[in-house]
C-alpha atoms as a PDB file:
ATOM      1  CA  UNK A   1      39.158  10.550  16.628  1.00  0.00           C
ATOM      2  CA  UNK A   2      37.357  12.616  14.059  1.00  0.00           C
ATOM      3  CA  UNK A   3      33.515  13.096  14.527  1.00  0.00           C
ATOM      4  CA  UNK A   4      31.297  10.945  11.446  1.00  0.00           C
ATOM      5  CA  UNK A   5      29.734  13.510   9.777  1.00  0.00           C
ATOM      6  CA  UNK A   6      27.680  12.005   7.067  1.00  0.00           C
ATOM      7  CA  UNK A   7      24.135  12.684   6.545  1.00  0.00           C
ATOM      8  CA  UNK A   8      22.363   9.129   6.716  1.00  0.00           C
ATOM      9  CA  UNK A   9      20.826   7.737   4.254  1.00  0.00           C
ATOM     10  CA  UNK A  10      17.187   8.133   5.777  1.00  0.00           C
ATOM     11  CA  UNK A  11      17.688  11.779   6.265  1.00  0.00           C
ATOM     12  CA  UNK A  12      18.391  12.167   2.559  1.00  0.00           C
ATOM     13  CA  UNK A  13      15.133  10.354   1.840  1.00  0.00           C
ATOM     14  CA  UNK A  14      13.354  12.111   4.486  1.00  0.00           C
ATOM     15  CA  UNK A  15      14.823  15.492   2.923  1.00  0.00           C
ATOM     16  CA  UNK A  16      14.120  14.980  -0.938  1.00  0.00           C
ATOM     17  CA  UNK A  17      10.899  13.456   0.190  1.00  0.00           C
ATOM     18  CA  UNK A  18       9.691  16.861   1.268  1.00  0.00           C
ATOM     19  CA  UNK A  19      11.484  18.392  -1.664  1.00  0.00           C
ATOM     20  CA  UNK A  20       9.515  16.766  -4.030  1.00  0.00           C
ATOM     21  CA  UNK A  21       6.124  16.663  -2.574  1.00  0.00           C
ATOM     22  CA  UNK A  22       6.328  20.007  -0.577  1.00  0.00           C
ATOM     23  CA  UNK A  23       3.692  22.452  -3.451  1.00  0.00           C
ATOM     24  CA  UNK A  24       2.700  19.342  -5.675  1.00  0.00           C
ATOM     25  CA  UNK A  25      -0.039  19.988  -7.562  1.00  0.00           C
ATOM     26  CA  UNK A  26      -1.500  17.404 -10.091  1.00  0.00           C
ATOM     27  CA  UNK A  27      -1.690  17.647 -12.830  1.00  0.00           C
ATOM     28  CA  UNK A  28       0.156  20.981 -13.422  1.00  0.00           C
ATOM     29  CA  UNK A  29       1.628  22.360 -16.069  1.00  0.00           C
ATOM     30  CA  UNK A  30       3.956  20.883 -18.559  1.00  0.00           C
ATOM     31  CA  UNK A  31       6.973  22.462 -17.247  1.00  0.00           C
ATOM     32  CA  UNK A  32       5.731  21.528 -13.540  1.00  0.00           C
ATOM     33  CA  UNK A  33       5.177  18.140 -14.253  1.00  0.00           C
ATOM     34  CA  UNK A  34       8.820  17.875 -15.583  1.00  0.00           C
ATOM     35  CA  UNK A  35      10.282  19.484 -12.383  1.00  0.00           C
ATOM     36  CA  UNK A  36       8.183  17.178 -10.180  1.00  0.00           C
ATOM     37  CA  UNK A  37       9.119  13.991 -12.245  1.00  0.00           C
ATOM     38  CA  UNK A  38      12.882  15.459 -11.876  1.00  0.00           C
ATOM     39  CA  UNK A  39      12.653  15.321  -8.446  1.00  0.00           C
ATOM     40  CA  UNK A  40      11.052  12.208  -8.262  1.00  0.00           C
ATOM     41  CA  UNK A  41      13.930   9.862 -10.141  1.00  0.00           C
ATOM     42  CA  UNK A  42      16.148  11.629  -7.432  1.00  0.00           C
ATOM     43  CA  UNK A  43      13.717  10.244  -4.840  1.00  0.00           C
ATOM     44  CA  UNK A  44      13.496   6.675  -5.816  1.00  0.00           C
ATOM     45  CA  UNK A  45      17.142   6.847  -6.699  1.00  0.00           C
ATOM     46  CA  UNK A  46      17.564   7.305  -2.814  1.00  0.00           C
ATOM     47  CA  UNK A  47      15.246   5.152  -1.560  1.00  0.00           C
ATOM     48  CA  UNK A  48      16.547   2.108  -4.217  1.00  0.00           C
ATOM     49  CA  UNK A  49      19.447   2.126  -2.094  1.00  0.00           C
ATOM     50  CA  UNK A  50      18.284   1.853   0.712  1.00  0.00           C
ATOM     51  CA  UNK A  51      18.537  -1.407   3.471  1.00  0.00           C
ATOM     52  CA  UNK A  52      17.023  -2.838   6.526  1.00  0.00           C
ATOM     53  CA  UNK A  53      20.850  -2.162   8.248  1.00  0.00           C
ATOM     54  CA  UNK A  54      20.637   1.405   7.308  1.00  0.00           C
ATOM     55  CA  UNK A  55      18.003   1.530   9.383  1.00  0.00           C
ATOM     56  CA  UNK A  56      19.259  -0.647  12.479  1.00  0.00           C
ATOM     57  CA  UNK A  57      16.646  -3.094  11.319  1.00  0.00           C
ATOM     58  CA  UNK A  58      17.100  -6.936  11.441  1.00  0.00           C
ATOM     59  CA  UNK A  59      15.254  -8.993   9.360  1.00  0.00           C
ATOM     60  CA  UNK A  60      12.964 -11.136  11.776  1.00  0.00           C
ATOM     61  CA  UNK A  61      13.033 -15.134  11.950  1.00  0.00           C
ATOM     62  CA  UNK A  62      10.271 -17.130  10.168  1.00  0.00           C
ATOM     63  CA  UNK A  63       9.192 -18.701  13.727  1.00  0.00           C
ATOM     64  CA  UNK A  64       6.844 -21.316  13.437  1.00  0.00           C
ATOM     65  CA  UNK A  65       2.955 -21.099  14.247  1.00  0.00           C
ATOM     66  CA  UNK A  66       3.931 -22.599  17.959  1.00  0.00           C
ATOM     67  CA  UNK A  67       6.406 -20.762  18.887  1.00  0.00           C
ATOM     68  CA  UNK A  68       4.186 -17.291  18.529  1.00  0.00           C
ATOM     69  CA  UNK A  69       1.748 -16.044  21.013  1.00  0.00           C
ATOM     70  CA  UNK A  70      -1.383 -16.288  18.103  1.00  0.00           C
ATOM     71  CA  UNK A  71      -3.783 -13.704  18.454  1.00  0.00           C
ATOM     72  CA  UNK A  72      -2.129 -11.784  21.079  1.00  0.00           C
ATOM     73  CA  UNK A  73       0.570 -10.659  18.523  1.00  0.00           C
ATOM     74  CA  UNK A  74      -0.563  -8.163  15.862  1.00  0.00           C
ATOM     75  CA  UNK A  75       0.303  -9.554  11.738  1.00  0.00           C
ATOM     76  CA  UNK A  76       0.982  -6.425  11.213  1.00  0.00           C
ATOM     77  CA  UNK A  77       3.548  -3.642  13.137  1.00  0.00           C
ATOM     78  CA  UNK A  78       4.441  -0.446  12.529  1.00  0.00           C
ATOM     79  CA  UNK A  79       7.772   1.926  12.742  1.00  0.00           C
ATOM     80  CA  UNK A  80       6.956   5.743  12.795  1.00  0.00           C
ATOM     81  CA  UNK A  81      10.163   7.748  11.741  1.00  0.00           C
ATOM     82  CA  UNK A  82       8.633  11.035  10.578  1.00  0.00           C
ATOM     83  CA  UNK A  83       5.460  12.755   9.215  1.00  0.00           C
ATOM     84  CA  UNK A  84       4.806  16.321   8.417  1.00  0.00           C
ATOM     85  CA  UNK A  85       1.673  17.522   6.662  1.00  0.00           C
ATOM     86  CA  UNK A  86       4.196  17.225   3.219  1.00  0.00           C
ATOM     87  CA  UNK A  87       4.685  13.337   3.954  1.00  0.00           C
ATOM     88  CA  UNK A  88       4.885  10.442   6.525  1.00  0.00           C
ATOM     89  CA  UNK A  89       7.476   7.764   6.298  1.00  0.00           C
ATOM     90  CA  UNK A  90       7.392   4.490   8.450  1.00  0.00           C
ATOM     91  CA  UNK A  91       8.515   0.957   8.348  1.00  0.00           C
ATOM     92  CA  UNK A  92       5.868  -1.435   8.408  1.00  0.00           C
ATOM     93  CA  UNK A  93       6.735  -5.013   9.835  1.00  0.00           C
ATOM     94  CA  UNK A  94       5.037  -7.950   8.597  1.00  0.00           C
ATOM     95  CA  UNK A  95       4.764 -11.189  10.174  1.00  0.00           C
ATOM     96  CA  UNK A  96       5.030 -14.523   8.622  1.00  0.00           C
ATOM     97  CA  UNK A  97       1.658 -15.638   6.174  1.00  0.00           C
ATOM     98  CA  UNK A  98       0.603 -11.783   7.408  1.00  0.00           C
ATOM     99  CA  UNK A  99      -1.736  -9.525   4.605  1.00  0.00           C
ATOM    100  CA  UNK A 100      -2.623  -5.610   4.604  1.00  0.00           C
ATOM    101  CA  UNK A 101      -5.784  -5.680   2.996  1.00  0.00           C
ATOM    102  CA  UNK A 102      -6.740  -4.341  -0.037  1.00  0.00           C
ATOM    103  CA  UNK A 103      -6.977  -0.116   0.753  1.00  0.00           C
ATOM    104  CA  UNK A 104      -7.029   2.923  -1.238  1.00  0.00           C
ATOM    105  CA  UNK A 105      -4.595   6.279  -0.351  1.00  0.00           C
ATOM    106  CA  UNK A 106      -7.293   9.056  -1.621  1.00  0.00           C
ATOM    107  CA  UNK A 107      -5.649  12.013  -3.306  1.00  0.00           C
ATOM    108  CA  UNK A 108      -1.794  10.720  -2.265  1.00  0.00           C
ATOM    109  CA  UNK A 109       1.391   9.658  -3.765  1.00  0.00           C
ATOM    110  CA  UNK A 110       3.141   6.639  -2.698  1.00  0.00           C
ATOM    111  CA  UNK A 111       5.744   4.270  -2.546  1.00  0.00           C
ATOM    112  CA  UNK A 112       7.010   1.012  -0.463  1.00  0.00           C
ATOM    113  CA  UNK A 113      10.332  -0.439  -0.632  1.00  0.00           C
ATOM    114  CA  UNK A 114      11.340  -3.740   0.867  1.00  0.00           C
ATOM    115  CA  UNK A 115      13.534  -3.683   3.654  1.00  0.00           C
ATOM    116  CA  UNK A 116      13.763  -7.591   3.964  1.00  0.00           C
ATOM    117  CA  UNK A 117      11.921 -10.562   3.150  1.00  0.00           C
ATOM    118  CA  UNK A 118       9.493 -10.554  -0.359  1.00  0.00           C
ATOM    119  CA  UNK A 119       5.569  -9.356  -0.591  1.00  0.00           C
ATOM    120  CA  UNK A 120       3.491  -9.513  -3.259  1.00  0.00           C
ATOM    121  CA  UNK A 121       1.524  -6.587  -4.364  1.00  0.00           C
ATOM    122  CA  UNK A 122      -1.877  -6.327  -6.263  1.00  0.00           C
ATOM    123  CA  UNK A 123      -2.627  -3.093  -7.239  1.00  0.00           C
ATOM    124  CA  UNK A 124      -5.736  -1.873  -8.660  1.00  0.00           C
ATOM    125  CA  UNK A 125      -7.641   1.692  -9.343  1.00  0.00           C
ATOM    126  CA  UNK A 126     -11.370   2.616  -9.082  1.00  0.00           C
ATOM    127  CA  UNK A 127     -13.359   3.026 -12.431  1.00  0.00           C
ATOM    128  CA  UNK A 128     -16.150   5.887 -12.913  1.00  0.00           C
ATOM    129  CA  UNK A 129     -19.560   3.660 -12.311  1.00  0.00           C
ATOM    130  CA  UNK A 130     -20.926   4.213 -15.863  1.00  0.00           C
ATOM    131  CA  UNK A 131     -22.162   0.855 -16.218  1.00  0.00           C
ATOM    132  CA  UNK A 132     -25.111  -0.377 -13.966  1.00  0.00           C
ATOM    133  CA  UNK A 133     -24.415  -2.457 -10.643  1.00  0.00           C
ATOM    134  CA  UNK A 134     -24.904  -5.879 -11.194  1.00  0.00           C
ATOM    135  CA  UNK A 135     -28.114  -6.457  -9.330  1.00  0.00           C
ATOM    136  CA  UNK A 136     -27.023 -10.244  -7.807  1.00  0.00           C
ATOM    137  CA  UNK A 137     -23.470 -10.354  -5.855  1.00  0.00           C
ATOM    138  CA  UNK A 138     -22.237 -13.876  -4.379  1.00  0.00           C
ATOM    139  CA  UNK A 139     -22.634 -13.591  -1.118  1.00  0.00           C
ATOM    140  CA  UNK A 140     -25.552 -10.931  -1.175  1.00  0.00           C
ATOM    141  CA  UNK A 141     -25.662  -7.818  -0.521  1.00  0.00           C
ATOM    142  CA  UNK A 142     -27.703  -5.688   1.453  1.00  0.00           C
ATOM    143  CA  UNK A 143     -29.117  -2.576  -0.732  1.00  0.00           C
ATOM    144  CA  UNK A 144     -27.304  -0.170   1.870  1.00  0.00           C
ATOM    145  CA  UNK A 145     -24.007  -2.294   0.525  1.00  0.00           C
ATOM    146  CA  UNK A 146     -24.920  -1.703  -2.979  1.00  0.00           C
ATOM    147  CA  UNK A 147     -24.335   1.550  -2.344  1.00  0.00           C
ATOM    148  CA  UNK A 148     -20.792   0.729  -1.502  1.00  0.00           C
ATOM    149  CA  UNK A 149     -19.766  -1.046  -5.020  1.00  0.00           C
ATOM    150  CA  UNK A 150     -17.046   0.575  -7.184  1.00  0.00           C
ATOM    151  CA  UNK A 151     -16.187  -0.663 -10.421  1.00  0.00           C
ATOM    152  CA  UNK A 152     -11.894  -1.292 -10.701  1.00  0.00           C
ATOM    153  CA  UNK A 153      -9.552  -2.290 -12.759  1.00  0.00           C
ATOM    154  CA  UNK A 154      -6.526  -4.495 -11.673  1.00  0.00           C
ATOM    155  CA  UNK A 155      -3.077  -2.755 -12.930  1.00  0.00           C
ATOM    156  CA  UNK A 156      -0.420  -5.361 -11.162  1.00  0.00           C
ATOM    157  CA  UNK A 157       0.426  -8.119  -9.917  1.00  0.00           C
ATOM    158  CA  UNK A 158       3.825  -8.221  -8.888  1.00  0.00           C
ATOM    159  CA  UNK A 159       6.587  -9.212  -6.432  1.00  0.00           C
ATOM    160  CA  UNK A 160       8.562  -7.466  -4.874  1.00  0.00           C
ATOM    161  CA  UNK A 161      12.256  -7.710  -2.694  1.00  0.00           C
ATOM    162  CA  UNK A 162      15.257  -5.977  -0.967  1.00  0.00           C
ATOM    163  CA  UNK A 163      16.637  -6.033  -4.452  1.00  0.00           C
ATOM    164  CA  UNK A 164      13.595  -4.318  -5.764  1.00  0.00           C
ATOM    165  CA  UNK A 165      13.265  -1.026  -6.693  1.00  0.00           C
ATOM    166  CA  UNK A 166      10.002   0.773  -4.806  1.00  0.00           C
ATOM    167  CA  UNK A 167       6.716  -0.019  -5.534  1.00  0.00           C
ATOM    168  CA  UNK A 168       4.788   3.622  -6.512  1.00  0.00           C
ATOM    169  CA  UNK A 169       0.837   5.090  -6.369  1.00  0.00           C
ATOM    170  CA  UNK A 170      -0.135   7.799  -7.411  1.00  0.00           C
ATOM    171  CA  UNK A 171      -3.672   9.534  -6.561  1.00  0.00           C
ATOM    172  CA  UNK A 172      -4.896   8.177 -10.645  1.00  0.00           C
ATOM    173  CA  UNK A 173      -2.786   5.014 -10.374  1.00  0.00           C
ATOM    174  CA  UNK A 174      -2.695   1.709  -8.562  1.00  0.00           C
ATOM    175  CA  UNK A 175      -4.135   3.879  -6.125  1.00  0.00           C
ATOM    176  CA  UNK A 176      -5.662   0.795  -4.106  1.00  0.00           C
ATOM    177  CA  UNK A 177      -3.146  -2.156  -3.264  1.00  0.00           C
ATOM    178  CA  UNK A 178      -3.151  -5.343  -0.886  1.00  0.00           C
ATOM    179  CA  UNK A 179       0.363  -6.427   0.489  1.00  0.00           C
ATOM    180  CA  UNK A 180       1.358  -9.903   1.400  1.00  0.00           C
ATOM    181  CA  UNK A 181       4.195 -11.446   2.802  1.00  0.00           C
ATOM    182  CA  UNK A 182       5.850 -14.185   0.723  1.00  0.00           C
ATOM    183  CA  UNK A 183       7.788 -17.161   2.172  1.00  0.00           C
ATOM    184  CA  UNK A 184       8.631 -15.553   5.632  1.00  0.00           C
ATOM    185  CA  UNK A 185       8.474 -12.447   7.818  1.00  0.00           C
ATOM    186  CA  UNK A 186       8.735  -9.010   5.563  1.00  0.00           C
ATOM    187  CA  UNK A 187       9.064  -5.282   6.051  1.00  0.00           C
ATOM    188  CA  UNK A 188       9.196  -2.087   4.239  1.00  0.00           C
ATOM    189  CA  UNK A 189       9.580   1.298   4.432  1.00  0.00           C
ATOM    190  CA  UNK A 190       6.370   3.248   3.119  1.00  0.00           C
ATOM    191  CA  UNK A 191       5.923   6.628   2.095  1.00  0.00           C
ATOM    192  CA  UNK A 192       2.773   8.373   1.270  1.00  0.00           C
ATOM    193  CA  UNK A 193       2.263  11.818   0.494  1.00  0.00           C
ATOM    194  CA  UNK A 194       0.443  13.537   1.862  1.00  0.00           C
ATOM    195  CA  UNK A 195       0.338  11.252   4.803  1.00  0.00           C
ATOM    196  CA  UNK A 196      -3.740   9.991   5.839  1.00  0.00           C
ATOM    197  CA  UNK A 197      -5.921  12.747   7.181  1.00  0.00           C
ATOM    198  CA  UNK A 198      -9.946  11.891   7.583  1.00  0.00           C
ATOM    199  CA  UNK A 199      -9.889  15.828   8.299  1.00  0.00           C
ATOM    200  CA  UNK A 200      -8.848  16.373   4.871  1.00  0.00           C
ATOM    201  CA  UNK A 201     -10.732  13.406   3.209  1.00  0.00           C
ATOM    202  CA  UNK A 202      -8.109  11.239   3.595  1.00  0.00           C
ATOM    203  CA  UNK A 203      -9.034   8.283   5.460  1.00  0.00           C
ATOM    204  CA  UNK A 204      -8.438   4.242   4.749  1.00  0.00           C
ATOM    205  CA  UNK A 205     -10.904   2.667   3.117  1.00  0.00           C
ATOM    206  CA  UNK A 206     -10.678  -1.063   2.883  1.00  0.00           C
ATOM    207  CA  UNK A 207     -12.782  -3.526   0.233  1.00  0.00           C
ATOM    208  CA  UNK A 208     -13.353  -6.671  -1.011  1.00  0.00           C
ATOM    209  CA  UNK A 209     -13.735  -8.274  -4.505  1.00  0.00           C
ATOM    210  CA  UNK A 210     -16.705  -9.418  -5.420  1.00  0.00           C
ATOM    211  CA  UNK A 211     -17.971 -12.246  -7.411  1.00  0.00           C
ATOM    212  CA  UNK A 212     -21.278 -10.663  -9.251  1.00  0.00           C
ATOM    213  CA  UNK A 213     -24.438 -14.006 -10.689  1.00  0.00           C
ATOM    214  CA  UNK A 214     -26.993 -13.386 -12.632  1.00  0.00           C
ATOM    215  CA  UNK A 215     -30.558 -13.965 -11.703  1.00  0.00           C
ATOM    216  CA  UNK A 216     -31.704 -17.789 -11.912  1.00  0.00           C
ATOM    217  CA  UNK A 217     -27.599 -18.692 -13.404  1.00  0.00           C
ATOM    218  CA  UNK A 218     -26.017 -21.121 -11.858  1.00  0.00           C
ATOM    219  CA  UNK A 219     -22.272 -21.036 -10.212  1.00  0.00           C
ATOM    220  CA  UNK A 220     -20.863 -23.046 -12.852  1.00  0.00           C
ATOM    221  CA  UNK A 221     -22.064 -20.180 -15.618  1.00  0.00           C
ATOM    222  CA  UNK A 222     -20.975 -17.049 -12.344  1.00  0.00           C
ATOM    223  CA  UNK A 223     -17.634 -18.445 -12.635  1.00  0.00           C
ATOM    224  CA  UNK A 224     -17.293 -18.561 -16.451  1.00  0.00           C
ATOM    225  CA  UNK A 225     -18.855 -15.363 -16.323  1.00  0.00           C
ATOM    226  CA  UNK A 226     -16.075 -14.110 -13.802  1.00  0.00           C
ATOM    227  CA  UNK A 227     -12.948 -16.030 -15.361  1.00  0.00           C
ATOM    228  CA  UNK A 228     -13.995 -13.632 -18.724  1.00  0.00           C
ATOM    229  CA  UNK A 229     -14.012 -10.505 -16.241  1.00  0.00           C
ATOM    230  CA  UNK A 230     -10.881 -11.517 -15.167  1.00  0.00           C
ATOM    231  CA  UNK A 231      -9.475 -11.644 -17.682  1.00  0.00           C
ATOM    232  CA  UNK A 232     -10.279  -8.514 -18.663  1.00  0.00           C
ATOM    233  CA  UNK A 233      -8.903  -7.185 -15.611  1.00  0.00           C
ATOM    234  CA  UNK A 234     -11.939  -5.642 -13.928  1.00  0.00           C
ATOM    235  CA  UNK A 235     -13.885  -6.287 -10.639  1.00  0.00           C
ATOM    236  CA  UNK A 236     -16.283  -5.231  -8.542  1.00  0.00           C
ATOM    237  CA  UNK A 237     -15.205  -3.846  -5.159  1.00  0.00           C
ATOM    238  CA  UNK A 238     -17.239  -3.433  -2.057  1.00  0.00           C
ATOM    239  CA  UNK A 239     -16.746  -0.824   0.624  1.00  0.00           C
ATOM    240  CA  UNK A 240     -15.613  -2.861   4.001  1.00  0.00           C
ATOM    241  CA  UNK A 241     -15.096  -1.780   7.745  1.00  0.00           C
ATOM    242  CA  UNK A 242     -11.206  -2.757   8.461  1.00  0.00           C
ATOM    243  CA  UNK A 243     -11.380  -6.740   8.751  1.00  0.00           C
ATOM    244  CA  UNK A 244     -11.671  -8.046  12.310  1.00  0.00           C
ATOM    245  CA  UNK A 245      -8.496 -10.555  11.601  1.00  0.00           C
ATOM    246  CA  UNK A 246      -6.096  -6.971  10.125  1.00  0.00           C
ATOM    247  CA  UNK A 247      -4.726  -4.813  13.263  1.00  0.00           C
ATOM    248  CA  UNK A 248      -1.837  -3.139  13.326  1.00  0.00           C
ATOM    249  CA  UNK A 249       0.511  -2.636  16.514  1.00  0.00           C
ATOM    250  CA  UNK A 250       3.647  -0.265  17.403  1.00  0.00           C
ATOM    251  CA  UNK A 251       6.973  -0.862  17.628  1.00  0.00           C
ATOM    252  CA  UNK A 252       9.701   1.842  17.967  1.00  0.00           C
ATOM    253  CA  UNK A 253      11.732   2.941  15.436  1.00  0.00           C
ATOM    254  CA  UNK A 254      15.660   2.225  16.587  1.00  0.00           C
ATOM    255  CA  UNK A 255      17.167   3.873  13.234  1.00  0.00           C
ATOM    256  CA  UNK A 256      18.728   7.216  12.788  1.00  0.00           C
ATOM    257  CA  UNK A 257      16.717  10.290  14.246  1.00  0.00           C
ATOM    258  CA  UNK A 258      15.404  12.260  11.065  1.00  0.00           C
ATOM    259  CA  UNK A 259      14.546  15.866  10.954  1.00  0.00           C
ATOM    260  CA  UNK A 260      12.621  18.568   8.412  1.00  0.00           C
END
């Protein structure tokens, strides 16, 4: 019988992924930014396509809360398939009710494409702190916190399925996004470019929306106050370690080997 030559689909993502990040600079030129958005559309033309079975994945059962082992089993999991210092691409696995808190990807492009299930995504970007700190936060903070509050702006809110196409970020836009699984178990393949580096100021940094009182006002008048901000789309984040109930485990990866 004839050998099966074709190139899976993952290599081709894996190989126009490094084509199109491999020199980017941002912003560049006019003519630069045109090649790079070229290659781009080619990129998320690939990874549109692309399924859980293309990557020997199958979608896990929504078991119920009994039949899991609770704490001893990570909400999270993760696949690693590749990462060079261009790019890392990896399926992440989430459980059932499970939530990657909101983080930022500093300096890096990005984008997540559901494999199976559906996940909700709320994306939002940090704002230059030209306007003073509100002085009272509910629950308080500690002045050494204070030091750790960003102004933001939320971009999206949006859902997201195998159907989908990907979900992008760029290092100026909806830079900082929390993932949760909708109605079931979910996963997606994620790539981010360049992949995390703390070396390279590139680590995860994790926060938490904050509800900002006045002095002496009461919670009825904070909430008023913070249904207006709403709905102007802007919040106050604070800096947070990684949550104690957010861990993420490994699982190995049984798709197609990919090389660069």
């Amino acid at each position: 019988m004839p050998r099966n030559n074709k190139t899976p689909l993952i290599q081709k993502i894996a190989k126009q992924a490094n084509f199109t990040f491999k020199g980017f600079t941002s912003p560049g030129s006019e003519e630069d930014d045109q090649v790079f958005a070229d290659k781009l559309k080619e990129l998320i033309s690939l990874v549109t396509s692309v399924r859980a079975a293309d990557l020997k994945i199958s979608p896990r059962k929504n078991k119920a809360s009994s039949e899991s082992a609770g704490l001893q089993n990570p909400p999270v999991t993760y696949m690693h398939i590749c990462e060079t210092e261009v790019f890392s691409m990896g399926v992440f696995l989430l459980r059932s009710g499970a939530s990657i808190p909101l983080h930022d990807h500093p300096g890096m492009n990005g984008m997540l494409k559901v494999l199976y299930g559906k996940v909700s995504v709320r994306c939002l970007d940090k704002l230059e702190n030209d306007h003073p700190v509100p002085k009272h936060f509910d629950p308080p903070l500690t002045p050494l916190q204070m030091a750790s509050v960003w102004r933001s702006v939320l971009r999206s809110v949006a859902e997201y399925s195998e159907n989908s196409g990907p979900c992008l970020l760029t290092p100026v836009r909806d830079n900082l996004h929390q993932i949760n699984a909708v109605d079931g178990p979910a996963a997606f393949l994620d790539i981010l470019a360049p992949p995390y580096n703390p070396n390279n100021g590139r680590d995860c940094h994790y926060y938490r929306v904050m509800q900002h009182v006045g002095k002496g006002e009461s919670h009825a008048e904070a909430n008023r106050e913070q249904q207006e901000k709403e709905k102007e789309d802007e919040a106050w984040l604070l800096e947070i370690p990684q949550p104690e109930n957010f861990w993420c485990g490994g699982e190995p990866y049984p798709g197609p080997a990919v090389a660069i």
